[in-house]
C-alpha atoms as a PDB file:
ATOM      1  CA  UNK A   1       0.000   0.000   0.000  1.00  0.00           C
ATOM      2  CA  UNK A   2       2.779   2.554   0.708  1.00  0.00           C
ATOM      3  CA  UNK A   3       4.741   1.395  -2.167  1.00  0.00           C
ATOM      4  CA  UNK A   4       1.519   2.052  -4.082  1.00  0.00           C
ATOM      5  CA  UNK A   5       0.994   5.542  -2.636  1.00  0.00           C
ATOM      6  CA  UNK A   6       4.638   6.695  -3.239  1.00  0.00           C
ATOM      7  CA  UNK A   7       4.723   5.882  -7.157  1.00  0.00           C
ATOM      8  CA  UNK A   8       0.896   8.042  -7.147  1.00  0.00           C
ATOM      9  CA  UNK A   9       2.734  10.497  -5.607  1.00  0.00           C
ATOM     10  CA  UNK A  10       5.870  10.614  -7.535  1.00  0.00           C
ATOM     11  CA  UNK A  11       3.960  10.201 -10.681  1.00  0.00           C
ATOM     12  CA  UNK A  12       1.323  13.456  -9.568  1.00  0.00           C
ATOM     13  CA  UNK A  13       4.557  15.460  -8.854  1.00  0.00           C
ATOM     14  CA  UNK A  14       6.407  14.904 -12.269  1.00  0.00           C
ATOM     15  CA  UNK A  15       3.076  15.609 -14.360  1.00  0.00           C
ATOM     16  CA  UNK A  16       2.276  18.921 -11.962  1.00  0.00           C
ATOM     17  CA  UNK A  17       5.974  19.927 -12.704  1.00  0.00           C
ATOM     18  CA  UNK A  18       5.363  19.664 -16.314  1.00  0.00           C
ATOM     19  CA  UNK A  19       4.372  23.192 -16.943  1.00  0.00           C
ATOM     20  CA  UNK A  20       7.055  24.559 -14.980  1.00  0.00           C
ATOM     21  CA  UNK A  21      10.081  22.629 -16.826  1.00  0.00           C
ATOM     22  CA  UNK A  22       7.899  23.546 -20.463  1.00  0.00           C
ATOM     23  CA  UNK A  23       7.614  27.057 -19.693  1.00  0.00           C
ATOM     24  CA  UNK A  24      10.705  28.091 -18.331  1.00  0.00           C
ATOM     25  CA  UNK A  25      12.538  27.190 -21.278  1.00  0.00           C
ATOM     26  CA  UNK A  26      10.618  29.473 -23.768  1.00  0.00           C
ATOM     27  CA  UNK A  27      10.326  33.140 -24.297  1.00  0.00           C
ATOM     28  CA  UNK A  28       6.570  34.240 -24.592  1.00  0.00           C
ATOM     29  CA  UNK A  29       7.269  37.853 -26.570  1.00  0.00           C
ATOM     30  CA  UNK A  30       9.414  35.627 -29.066  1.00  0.00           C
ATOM     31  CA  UNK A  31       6.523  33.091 -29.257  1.00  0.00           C
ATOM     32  CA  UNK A  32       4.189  35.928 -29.524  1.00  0.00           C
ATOM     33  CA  UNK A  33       6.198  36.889 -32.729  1.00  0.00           C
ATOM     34  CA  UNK A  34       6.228  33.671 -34.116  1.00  0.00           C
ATOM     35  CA  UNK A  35       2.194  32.694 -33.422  1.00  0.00           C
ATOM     36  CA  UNK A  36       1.687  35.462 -36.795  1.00  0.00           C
ATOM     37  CA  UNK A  37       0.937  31.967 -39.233  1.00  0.00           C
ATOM     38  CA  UNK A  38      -0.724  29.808 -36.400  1.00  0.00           C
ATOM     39  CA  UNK A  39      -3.337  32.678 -36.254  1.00  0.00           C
ATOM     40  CA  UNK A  40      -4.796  31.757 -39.803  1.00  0.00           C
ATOM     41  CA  UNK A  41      -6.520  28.946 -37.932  1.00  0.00           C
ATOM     42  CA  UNK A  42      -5.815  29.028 -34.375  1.00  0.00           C
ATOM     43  CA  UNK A  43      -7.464  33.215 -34.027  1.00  0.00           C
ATOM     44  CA  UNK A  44      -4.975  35.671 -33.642  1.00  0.00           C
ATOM     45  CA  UNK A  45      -4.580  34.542 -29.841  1.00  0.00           C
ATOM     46  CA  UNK A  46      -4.845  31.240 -30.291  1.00  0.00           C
ATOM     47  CA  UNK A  47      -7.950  31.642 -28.068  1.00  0.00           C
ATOM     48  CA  UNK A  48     -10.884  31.173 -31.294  1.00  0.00           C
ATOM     49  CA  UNK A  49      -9.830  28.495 -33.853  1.00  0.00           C
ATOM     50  CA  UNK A  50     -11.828  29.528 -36.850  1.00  0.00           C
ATOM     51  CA  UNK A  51     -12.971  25.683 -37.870  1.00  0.00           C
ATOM     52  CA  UNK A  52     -14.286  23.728 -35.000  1.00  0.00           C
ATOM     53  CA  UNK A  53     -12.173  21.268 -35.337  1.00  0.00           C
ATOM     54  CA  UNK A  54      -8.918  23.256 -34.665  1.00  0.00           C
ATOM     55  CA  UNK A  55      -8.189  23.634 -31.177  1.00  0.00           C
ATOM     56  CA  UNK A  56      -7.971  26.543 -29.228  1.00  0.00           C
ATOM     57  CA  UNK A  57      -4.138  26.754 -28.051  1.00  0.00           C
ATOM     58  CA  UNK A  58      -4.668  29.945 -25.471  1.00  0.00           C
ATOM     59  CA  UNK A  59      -4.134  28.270 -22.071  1.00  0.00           C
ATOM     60  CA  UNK A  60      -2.592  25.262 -22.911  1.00  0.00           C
ATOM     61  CA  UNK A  61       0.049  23.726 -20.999  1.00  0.00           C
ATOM     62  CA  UNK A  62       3.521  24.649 -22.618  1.00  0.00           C
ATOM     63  CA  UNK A  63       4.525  21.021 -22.022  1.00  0.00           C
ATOM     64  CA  UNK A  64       1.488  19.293 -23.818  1.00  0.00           C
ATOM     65  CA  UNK A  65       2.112  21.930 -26.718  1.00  0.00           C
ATOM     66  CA  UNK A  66       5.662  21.105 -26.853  1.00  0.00           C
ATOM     67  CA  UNK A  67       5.283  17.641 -27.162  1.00  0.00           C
ATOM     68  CA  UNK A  68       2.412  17.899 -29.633  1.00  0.00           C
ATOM     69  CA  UNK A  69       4.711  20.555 -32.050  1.00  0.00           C
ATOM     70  CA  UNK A  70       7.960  17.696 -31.928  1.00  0.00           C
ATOM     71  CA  UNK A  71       5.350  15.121 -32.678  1.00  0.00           C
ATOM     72  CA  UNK A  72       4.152  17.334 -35.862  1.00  0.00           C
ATOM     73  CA  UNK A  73       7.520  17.867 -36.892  1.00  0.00           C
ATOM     74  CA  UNK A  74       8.789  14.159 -36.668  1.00  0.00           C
ATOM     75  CA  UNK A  75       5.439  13.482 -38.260  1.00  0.00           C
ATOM     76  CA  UNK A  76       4.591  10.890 -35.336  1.00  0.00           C
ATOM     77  CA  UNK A  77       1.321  12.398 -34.417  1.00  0.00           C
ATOM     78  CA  UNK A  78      -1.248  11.542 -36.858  1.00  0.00           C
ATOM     79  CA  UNK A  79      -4.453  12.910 -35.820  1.00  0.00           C
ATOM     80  CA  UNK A  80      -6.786  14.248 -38.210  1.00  0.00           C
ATOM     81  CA  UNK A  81      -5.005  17.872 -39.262  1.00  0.00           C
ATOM     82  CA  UNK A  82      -1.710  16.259 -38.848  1.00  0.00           C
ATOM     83  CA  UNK A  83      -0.393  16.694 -42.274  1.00  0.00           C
ATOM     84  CA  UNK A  84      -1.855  20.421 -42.258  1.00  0.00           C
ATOM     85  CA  UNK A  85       0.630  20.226 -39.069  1.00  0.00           C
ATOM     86  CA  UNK A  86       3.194  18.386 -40.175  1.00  0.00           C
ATOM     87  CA  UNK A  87       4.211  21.324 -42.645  1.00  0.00           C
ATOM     88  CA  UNK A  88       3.831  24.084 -40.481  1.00  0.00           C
ATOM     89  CA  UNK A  89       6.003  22.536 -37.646  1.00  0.00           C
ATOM     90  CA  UNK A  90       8.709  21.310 -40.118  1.00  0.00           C
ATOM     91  CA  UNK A  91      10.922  23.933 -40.131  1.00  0.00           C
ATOM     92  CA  UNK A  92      10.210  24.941 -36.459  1.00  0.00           C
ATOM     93  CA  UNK A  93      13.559  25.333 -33.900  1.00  0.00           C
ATOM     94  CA  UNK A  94      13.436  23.433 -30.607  1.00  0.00           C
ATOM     95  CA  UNK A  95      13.536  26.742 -29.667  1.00  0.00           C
ATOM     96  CA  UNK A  96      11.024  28.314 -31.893  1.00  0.00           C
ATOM     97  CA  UNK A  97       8.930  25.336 -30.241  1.00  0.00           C
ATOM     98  CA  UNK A  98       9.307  26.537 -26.667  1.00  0.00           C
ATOM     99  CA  UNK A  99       8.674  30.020 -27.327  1.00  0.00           C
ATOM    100  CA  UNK A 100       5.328  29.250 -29.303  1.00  0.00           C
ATOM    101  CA  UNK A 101       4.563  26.845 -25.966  1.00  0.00           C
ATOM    102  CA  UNK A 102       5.576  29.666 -23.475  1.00  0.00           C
ATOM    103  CA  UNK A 103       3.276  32.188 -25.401  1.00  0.00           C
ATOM    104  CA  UNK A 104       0.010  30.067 -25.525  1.00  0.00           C
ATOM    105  CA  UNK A 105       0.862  28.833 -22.172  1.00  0.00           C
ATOM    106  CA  UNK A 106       0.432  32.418 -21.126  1.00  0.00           C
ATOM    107  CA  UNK A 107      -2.921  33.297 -22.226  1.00  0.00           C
END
């Protein structure tokens, strides 16, 4: 039962510090900068996509986006705008990545 309790807990504190390790490493004014093309579907905040099946990125947290950007640009996520995806995160930086994460993270 401890043994149990101790991996929930150690598993609860690595996904709450998630956020923190995704959006120290960006810059949100940079990522502000950058977000000019996601606006054509995301809303120029990333707050209103304009299709309903775009999400809204305002709010999300930096890790998830993070993960979800490398995932477009090694074209391993394959969800149903992926290949829409897969060209705009192609020529995306690692860092071009976090600062787009930090941004929307921030809203």
């Amino acid at each position: 039962m401890l043994k149990k309790r101790l991996l929930t807990s150690g598993i609860a504190f690595i996904i709450s510090s998630l956020p923190l390790i995704g959006h120290a490493a960006g810059n949100p004014d940079a990522g502000k900068t950058k977000s000019a093309v996601c606006a054509a579907c995301h809303g120029m905040d990333g707050d209103k996509a304009l299709m309903p099946s775009y999400p809204n990125l305002a709010g999300q947290n930096a890790a998830y986006l993070e993960l979800a950007l490398k995932a477009y640009r090694s074209k391993t996520r394959t969800s149903a705008q992926a290949v829409v995806m897969h060209g705009q995160a192609a020529n995306l930086s690692d860092q071009d990545i976090a600062d787009l994460a930090a941004y929307y993270s921030s809203k």
